[in-house]
C-alpha atoms as a PDB file:
ATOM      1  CA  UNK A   1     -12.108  52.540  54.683  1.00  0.00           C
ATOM      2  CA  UNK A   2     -13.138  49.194  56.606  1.00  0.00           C
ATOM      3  CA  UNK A   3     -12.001  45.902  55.661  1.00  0.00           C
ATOM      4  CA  UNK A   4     -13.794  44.119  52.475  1.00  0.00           C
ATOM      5  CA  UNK A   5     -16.431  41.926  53.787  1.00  0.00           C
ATOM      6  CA  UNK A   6     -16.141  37.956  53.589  1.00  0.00           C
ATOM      7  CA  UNK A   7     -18.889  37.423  50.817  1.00  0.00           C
ATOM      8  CA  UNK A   8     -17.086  39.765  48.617  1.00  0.00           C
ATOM      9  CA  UNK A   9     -13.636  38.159  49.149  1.00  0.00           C
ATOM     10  CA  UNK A  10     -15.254  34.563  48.044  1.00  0.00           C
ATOM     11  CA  UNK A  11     -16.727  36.188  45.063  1.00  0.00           C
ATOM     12  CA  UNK A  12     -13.168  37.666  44.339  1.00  0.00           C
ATOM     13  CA  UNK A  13     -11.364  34.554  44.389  1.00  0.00           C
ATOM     14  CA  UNK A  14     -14.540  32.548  42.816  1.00  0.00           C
ATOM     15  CA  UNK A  15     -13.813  34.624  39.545  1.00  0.00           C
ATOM     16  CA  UNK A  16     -10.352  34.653  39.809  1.00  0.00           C
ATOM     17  CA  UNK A  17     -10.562  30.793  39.888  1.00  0.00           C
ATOM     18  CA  UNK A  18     -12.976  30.812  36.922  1.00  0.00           C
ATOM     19  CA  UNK A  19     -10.496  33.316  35.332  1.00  0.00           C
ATOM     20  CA  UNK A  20      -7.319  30.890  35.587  1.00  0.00           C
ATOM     21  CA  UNK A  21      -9.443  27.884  34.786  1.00  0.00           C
ATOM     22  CA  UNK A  22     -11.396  28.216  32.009  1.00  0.00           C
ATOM     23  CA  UNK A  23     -10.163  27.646  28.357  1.00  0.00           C
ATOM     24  CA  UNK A  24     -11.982  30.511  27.290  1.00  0.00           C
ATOM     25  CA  UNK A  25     -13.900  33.657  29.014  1.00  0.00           C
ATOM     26  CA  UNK A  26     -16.517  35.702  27.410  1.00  0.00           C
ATOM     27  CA  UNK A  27     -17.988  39.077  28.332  1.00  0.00           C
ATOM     28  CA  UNK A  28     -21.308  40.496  27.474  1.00  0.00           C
ATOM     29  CA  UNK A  29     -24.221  43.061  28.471  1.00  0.00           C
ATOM     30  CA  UNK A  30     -27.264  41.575  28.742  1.00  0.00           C
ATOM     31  CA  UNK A  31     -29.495  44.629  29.564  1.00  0.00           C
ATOM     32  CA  UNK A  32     -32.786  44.450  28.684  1.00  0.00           C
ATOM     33  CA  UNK A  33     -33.174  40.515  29.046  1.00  0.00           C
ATOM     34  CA  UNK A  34     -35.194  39.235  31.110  1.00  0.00           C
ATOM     35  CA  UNK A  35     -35.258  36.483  33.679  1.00  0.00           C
ATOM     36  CA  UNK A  36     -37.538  33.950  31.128  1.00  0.00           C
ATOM     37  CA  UNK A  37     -34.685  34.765  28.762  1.00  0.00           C
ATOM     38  CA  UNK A  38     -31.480  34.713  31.104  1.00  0.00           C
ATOM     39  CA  UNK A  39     -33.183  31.200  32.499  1.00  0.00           C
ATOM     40  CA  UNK A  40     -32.972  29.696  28.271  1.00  0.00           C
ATOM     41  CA  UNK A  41     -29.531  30.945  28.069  1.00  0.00           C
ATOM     42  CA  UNK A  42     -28.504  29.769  31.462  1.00  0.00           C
ATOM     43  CA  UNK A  43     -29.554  26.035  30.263  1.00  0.00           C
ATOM     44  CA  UNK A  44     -28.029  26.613  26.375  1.00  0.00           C
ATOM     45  CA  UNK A  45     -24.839  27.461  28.135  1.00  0.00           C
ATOM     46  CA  UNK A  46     -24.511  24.705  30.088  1.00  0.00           C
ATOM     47  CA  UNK A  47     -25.871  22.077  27.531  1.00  0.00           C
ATOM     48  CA  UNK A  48     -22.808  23.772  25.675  1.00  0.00           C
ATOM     49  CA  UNK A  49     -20.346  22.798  28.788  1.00  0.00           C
ATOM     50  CA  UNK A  50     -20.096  26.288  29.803  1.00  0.00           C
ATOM     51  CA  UNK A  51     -21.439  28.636  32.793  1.00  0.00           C
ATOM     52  CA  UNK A  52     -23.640  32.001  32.770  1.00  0.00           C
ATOM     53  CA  UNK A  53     -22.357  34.214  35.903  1.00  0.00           C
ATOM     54  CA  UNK A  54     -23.594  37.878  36.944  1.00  0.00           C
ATOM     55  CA  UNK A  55     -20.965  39.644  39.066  1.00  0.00           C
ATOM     56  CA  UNK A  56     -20.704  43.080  39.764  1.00  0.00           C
ATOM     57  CA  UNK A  57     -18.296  44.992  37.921  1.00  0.00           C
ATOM     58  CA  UNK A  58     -16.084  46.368  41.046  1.00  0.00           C
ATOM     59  CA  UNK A  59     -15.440  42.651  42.036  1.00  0.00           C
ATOM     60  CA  UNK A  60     -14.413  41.433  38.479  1.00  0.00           C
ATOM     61  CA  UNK A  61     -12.269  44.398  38.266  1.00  0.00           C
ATOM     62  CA  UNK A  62     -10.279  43.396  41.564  1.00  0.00           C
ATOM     63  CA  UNK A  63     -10.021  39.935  40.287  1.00  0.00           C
ATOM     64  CA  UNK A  64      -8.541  40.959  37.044  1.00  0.00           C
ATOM     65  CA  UNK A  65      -6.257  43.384  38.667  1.00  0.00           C
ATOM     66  CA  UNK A  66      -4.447  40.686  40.431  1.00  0.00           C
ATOM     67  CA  UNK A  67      -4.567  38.247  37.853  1.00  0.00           C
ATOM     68  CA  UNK A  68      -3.239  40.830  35.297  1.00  0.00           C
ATOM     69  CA  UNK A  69      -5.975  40.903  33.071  1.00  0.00           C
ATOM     70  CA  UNK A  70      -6.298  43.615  31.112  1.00  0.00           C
ATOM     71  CA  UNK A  71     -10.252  43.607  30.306  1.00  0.00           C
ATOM     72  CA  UNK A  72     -10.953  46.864  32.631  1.00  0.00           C
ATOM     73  CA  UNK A  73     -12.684  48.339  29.467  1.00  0.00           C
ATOM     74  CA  UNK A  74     -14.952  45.651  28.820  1.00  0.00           C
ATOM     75  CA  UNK A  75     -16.256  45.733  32.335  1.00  0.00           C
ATOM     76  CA  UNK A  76     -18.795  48.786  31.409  1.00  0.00           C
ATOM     77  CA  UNK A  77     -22.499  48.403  32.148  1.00  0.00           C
ATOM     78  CA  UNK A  78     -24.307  44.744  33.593  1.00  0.00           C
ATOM     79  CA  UNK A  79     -21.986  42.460  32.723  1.00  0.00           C
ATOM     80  CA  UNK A  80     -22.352  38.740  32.548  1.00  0.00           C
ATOM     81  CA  UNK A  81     -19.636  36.380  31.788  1.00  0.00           C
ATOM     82  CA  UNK A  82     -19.572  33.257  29.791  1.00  0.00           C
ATOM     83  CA  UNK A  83     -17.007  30.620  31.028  1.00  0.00           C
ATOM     84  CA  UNK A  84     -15.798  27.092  29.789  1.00  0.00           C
ATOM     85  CA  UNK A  85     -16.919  24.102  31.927  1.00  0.00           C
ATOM     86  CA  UNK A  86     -18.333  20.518  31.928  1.00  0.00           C
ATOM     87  CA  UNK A  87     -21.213  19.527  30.135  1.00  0.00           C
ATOM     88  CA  UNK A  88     -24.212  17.646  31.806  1.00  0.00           C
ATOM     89  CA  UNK A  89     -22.224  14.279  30.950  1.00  0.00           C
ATOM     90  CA  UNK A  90     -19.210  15.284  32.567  1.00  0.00           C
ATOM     91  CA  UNK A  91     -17.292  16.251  29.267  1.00  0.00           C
ATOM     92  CA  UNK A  92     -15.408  19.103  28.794  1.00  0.00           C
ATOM     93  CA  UNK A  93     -16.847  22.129  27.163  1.00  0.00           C
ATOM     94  CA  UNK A  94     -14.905  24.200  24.437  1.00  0.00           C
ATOM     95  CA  UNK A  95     -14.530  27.726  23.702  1.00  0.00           C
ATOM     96  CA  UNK A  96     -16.119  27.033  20.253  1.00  0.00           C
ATOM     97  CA  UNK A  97     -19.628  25.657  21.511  1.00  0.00           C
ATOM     98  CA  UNK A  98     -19.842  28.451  24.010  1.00  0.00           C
ATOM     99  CA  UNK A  99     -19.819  31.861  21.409  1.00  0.00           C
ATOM    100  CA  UNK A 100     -21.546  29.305  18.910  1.00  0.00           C
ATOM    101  CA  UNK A 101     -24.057  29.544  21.797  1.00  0.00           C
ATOM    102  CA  UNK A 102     -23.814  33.317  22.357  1.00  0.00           C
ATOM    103  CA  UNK A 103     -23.579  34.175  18.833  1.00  0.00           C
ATOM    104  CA  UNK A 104     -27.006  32.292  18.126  1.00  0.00           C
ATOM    105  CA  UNK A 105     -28.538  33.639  20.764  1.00  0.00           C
ATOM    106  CA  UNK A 106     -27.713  37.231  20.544  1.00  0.00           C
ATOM    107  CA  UNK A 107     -29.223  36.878  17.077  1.00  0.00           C
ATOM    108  CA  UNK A 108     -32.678  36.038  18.494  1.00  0.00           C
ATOM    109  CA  UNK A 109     -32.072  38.057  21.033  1.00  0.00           C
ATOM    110  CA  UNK A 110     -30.918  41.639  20.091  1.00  0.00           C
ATOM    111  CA  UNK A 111     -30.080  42.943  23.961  1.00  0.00           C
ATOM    112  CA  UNK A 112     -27.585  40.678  24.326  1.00  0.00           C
ATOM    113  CA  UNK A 113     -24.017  42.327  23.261  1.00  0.00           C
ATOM    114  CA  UNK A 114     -21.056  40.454  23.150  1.00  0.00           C
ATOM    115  CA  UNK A 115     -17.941  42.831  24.283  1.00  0.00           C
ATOM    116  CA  UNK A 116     -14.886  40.454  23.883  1.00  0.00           C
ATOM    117  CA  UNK A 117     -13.242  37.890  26.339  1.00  0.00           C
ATOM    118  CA  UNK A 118     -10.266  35.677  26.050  1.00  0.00           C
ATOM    119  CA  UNK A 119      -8.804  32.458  24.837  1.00  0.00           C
ATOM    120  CA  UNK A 120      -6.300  30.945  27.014  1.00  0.00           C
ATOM    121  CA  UNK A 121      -5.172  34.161  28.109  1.00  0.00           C
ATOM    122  CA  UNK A 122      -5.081  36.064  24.785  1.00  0.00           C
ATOM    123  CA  UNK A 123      -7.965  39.171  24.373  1.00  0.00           C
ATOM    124  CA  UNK A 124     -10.702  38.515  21.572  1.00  0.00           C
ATOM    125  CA  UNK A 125     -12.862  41.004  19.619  1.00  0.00           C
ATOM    126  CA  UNK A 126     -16.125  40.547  19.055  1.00  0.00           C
ATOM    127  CA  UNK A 127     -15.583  40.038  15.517  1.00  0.00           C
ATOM    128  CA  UNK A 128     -12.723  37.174  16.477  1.00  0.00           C
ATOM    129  CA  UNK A 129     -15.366  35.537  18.891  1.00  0.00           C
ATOM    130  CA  UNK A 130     -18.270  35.991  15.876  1.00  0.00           C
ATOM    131  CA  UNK A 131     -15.179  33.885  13.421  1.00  0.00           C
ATOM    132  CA  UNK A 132     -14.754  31.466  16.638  1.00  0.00           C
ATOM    133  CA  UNK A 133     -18.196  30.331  16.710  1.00  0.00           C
ATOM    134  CA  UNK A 134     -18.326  29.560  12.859  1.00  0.00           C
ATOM    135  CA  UNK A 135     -15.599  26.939  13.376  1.00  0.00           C
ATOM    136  CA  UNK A 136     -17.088  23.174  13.616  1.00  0.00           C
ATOM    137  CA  UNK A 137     -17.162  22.344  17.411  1.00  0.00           C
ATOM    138  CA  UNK A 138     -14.699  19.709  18.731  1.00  0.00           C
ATOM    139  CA  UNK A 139     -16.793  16.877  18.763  1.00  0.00           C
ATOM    140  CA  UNK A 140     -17.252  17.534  15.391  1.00  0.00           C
ATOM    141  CA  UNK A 141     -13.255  18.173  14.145  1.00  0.00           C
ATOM    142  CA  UNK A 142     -12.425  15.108  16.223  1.00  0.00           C
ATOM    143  CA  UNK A 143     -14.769  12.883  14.137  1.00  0.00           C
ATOM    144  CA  UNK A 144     -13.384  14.163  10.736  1.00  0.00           C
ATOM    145  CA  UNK A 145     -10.134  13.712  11.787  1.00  0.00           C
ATOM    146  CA  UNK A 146     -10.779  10.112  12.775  1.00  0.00           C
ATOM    147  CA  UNK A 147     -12.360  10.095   9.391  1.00  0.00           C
ATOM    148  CA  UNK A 148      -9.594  11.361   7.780  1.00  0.00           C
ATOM    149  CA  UNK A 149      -6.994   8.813   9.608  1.00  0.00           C
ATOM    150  CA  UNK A 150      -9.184   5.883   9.245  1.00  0.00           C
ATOM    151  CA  UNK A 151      -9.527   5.781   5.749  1.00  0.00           C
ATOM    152  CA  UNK A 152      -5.685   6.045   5.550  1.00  0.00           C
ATOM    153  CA  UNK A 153      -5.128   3.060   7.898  1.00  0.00           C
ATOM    154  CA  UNK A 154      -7.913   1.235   6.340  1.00  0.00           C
ATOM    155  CA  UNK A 155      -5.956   1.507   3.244  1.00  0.00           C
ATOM    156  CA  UNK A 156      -2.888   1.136   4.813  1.00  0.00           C
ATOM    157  CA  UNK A 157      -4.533  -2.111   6.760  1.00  0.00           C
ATOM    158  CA  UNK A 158      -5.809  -3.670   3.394  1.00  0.00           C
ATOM    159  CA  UNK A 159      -2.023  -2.983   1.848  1.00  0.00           C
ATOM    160  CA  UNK A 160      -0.582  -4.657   4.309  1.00  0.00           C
ATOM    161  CA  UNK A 161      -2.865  -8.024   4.194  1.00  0.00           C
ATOM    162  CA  UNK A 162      -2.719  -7.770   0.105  1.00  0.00           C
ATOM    163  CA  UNK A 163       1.468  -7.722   0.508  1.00  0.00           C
ATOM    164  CA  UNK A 164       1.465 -11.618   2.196  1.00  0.00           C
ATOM    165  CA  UNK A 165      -0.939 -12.613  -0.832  1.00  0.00           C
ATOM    166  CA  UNK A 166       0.883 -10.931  -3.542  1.00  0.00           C
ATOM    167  CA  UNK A 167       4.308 -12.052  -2.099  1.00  0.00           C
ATOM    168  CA  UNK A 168       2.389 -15.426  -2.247  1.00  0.00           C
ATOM    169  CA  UNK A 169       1.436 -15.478  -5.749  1.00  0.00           C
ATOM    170  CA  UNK A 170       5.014 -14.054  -6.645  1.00  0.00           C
ATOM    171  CA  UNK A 171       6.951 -16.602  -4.873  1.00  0.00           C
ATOM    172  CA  UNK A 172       4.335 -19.455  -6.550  1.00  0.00           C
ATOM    173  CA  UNK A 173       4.897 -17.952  -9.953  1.00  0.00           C
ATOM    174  CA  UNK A 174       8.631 -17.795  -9.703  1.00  0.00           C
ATOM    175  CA  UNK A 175       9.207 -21.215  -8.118  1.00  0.00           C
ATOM    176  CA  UNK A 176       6.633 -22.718 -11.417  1.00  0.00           C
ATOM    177  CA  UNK A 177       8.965 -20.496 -13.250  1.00  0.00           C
ATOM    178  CA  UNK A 178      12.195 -21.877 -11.842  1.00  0.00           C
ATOM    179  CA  UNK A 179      10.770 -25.248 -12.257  1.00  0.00           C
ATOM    180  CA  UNK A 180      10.127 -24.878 -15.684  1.00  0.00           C
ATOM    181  CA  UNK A 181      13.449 -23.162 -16.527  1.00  0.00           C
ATOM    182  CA  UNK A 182      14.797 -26.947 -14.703  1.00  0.00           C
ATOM    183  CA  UNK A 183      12.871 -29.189 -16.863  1.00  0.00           C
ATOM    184  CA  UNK A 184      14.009 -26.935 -19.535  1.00  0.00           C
ATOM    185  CA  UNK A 185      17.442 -26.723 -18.933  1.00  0.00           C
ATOM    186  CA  UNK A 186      17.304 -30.566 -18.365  1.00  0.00           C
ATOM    187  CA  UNK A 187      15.162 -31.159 -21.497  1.00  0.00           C
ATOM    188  CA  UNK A 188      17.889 -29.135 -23.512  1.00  0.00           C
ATOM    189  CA  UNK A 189      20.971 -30.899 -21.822  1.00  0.00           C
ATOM    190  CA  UNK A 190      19.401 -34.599 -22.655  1.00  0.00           C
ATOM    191  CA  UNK A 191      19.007 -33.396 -26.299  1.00  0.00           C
ATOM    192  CA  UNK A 192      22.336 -32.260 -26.653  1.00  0.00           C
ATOM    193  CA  UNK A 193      23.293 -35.672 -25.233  1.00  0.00           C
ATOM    194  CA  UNK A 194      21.368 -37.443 -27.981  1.00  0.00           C
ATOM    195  CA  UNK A 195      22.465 -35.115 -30.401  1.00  0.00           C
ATOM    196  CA  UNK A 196      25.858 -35.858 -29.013  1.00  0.00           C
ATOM    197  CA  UNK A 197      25.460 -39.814 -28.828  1.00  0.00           C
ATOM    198  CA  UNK A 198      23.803 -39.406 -32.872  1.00  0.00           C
ATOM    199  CA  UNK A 199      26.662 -37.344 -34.000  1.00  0.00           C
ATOM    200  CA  UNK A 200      29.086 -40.238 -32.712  1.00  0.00           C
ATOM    201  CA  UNK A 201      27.291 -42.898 -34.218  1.00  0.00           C
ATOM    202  CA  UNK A 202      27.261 -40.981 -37.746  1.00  0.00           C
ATOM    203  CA  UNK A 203      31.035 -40.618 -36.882  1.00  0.00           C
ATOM    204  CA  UNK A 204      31.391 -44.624 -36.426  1.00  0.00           C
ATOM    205  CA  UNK A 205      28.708 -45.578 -39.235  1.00  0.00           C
ATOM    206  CA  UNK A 206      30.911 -42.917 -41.338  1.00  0.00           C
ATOM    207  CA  UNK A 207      33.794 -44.766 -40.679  1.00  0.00           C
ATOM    208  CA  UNK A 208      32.661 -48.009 -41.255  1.00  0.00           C
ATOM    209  CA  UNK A 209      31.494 -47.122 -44.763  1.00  0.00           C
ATOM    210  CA  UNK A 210      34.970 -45.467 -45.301  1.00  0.00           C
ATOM    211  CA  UNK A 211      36.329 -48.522 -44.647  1.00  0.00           C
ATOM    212  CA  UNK A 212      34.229 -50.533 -46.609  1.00  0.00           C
ATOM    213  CA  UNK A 213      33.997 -47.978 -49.813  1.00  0.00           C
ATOM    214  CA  UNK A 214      38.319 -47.895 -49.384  1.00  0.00           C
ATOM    215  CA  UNK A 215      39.481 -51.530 -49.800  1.00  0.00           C
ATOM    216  CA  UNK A 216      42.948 -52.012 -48.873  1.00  0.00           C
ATOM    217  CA  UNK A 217      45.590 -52.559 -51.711  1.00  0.00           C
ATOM    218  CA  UNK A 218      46.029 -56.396 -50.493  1.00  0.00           C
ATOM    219  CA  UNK A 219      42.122 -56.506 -51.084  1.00  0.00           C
ATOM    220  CA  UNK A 220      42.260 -55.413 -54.453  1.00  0.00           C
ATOM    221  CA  UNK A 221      45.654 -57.756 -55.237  1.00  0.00           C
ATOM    222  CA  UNK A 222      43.480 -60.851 -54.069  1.00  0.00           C
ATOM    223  CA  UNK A 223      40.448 -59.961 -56.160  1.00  0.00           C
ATOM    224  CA  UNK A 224      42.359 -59.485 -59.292  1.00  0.00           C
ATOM    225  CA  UNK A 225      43.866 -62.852 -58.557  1.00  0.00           C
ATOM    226  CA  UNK A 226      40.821 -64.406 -58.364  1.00  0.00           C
ATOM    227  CA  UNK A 227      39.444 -63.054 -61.137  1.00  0.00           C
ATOM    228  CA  UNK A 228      42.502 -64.147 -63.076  1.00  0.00           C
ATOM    229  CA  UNK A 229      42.113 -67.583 -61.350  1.00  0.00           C
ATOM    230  CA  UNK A 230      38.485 -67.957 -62.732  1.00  0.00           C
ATOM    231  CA  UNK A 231      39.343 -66.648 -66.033  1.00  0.00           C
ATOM    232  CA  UNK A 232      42.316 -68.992 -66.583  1.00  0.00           C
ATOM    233  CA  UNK A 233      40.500 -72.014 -65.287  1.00  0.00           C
ATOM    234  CA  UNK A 234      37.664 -71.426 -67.501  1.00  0.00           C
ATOM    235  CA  UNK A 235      40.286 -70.932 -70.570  1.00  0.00           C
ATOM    236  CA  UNK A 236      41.340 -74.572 -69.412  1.00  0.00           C
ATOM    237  CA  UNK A 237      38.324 -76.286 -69.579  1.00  0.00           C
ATOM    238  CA  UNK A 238      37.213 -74.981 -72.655  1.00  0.00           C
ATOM    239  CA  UNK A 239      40.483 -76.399 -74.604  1.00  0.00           C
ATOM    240  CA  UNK A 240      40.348 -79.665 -72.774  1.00  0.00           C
ATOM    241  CA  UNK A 241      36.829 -80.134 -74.252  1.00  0.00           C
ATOM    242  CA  UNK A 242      37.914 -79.020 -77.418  1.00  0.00           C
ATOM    243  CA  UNK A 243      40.707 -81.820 -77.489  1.00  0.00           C
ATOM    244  CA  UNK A 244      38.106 -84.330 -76.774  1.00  0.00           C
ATOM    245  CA  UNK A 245      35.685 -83.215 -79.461  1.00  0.00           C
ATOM    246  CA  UNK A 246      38.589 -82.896 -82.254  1.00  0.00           C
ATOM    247  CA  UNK A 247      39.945 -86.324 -81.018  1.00  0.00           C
ATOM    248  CA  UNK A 248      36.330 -87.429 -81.659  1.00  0.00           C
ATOM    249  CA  UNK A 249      36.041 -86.129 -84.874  1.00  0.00           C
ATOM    250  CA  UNK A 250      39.295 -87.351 -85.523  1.00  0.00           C
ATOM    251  CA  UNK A 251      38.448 -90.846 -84.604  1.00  0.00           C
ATOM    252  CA  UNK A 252      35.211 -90.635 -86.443  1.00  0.00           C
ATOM    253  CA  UNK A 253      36.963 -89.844 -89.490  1.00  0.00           C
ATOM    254  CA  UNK A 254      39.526 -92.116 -89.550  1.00  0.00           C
ATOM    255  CA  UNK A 255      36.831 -94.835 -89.150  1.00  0.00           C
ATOM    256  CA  UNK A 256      35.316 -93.096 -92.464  1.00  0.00           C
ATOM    257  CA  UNK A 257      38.927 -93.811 -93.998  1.00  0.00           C
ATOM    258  CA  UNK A 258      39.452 -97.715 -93.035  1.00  0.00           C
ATOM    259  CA  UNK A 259      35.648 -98.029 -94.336  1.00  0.00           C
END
């Protein structure tokens, strides 16, 4: 048996490069399609960010072997694999876009049969690469989750500028408060103080008419004596005038007499 030739070693190690590099690997049969139709799914695949190769099975099979891939079963009949790449734009391509792209196709397409393949080194069914391509593709997850965590932060952004303001108004409301309670506590001391000052001068005015109402006992000895004073010097007049007028009388009558 000669030595392999050189083409056939670069088309080894091109598919065991593809094999270790790609995200995700997909095998299918695509006998019966044409080259119109293998040209359209060519260009879907690689709008997708993937690649459409056609290698022979005996060269896949040596690739796998040394990578340890256990997919010699699905390498039965013209087999052409779907790989992960880089999209026209130079983004990355995901294992999602790629069977969304096979799935959709096959379905227009009845010839092409998907066999399995592999994500990141794991072996898919058919039916778990039909359940892969029914997820939302990356771009799209990635926007609802940036959905998702914006409206979060833009919550989180308008708590955080409504806690200055309400802090604001707080701290106005409770200095106005504490204001209040000072004029307050002022207002209340100053009328106690009046009420104080009033009650004393009650006390005084109380004391005053005490005094006044409760004449001493010398007081009341001086007033009697007085009185007794008036009384005696009015007694004193009245009999002096009486003298007088009798002495009159008597004067007048003895007159009478001599007459």
């Amino acid at each position: 048996m000669g030595e392999p030739r050189p083409e056939k070693i670069a088309i080894v190690a091109e598919v065991q490069e593809k094999f270790s590099n790609a995200e995700a690997v997909i095998l299918t049969e695509y006998r019966g399609l044409d080259v119109t139709d293998m040209a359209v799914l060519r260009n879907a695949m690689k709008q997708a960010g993937g690649e459409y190769k056609v290698y022979k099975n005996t060269l896949v099979r040596v690739a796998a072997k040394e990578l340890n891939l256990e997919i010699e079963e699905l390498l039965v009949g013209p087999t052409a694999i779907a790989f992960t790449g880089t999209r026209p734009d130079g983004s990355s391509g995901d294992p999602v876009s790629i069977a969304k792209t096979l799935t959709n196709f096959a379905k227009d397409h009845e010839d092409l049969i998907i066999k399995g393949g592999m994500l990141e080194g794991e072996l898919l069914s058919t039916n778990e690469i039909t359940a892969l391509s029914k997820i939302a593709p990356r771009e799209e997850l990635l926007a609802r989750l940036a959905g998702g965590m914006a409206a979060p932060l833009r919550e989180f952004a308008s708590l955080l500028n409504a806690v200055p303001q309400n802090f604001a108004y707080a701290l106005s409301a409770l200095i106005e408060a504490g204001g209040a309670g000072a004029g307050t506590d002022e207002t209340t001391e100053a009328v106690s103080d009046d009420e104080t000052v009033e009650t004393d001068s009650d006390d005084e005015v109380a004391e005053v008419n005490s005094d006044d109402e409760t004449p001493s006992e010398d007081t009341e000895e001086e007033t009697t004596e007085s009185l007794s004073s008036s009384e005696s010097g009015t007694d004193e007049g009245d009999s002096d005038e009486e003298s007088v007028e009798n002495n009159k009388i008597d004067g007048d009558a003895n007159e009478n007499e001599e007459s």
